[in-house]
Protein backbone atom coordinates (compact mmCIF):
# COMPACT_ATOMS: atom_id res chain seq x y z
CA UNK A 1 17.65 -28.85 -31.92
CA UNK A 2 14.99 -32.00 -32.36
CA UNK A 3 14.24 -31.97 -28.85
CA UNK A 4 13.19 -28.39 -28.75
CA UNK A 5 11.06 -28.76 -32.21
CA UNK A 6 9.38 -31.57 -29.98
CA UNK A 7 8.35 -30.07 -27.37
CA UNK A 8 6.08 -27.66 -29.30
CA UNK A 9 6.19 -25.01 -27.11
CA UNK A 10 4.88 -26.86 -23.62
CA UNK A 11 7.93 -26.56 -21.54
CA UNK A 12 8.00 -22.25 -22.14
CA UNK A 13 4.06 -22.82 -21.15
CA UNK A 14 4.36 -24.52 -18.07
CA UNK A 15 6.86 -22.26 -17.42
CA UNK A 16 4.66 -18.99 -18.29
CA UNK A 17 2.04 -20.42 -15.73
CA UNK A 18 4.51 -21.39 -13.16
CA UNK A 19 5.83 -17.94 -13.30
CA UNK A 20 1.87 -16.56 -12.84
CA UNK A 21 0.84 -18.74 -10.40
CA UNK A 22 4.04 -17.54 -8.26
CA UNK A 23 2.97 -13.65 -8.88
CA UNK A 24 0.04 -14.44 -7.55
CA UNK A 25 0.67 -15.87 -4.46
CA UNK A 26 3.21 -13.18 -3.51
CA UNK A 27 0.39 -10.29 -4.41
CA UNK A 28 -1.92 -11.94 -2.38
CA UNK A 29 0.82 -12.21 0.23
CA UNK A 30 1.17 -8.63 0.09
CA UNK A 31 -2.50 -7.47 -0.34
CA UNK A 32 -2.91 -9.28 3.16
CA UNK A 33 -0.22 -7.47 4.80
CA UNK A 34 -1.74 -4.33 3.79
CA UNK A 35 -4.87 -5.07 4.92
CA UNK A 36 -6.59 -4.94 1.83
CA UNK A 37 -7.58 -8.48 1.68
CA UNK A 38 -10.50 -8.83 4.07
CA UNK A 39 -11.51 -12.63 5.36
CA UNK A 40 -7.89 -14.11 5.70
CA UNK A 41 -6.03 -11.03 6.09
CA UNK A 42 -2.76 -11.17 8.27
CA UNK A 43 -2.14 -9.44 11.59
CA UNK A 44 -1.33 -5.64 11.16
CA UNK A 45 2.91 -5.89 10.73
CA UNK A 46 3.77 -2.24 9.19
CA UNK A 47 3.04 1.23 10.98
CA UNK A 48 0.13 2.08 8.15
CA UNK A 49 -1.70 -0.88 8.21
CA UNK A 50 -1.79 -1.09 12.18
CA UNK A 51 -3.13 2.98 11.76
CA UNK A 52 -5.41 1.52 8.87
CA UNK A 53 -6.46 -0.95 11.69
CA UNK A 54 -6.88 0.97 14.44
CA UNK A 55 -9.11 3.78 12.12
CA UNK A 56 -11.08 0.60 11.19
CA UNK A 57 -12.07 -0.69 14.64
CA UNK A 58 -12.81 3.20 15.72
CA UNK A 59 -14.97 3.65 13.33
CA UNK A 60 -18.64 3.73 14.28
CA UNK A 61 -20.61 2.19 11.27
CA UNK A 62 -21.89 -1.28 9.95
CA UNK A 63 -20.46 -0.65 6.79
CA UNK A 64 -17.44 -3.03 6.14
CA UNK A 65 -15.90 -0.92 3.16
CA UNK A 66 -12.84 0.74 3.72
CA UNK A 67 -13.15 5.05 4.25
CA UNK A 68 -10.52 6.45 2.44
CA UNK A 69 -11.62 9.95 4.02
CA UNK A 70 -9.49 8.96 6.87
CA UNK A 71 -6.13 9.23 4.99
CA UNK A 72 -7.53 12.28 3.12
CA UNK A 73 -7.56 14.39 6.24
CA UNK A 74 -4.54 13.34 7.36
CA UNK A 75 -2.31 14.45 4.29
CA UNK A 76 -4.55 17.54 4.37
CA UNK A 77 -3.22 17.91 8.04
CA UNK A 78 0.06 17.59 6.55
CA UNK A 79 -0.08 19.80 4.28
CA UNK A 80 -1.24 22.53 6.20
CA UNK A 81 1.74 21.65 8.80
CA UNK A 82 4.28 21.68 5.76
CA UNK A 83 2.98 24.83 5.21
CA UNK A 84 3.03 26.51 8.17
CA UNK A 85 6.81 25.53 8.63
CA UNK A 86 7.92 26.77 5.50
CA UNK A 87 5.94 29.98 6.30
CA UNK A 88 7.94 29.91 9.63
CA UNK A 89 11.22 28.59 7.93
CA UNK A 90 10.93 32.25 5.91
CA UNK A 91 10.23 34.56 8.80
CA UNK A 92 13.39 33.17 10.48
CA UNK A 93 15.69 33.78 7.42
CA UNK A 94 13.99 37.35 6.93
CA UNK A 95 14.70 38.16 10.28
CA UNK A 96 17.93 37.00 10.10
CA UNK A 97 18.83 39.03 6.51
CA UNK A 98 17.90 41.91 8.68
């Protein structure tokens, strides 16, 4: 129990920042693989951020920020084709009932 009251709480500190510093690394790790990091950012590995990348170098503009119109239309798509099935999806049971 003397040992700990010596310490004075610098061990669980160093160990609070080790703990941060390795929380960091791994977001930034991840924030590149996204895509969401810009300068140092990783090649494209998952399905969205090669899309992301591919809407990126279509785009004509000189502006660098990211459009987030892009993935707005396409969940709109998808919503209108969810629709339209489940509209479908209840003619074909109707007709079936029948």
């Amino acid at each position: 129990m003397s040992r700990r009251t010596r310490q004075g709480g610098w061990a669980g500190l160093i160990g609070l920042l080790v703990v941060v510093a390795i929380v960091l690394v791994l977001g930034r790790i991840v924030l590149q693989q996204m895509g969401m990091l810009g300068a140092h950012a990783a090649p494209a590995s998952t399905p969205m951020s090669r899309q992301a990348a591919g809407d990126a170098s279509s785009a004509q503009g000189a502006s660098s920020a990211p459009s987030f119109t892009a993935p707005i239309e396409r969940a709109r798509e998808l919503e209108a084709t969810v629709q339209q099935q489940a509209r479908d999806a209840a003619a074909k049971v109707e007709r079936s009932s029948q």
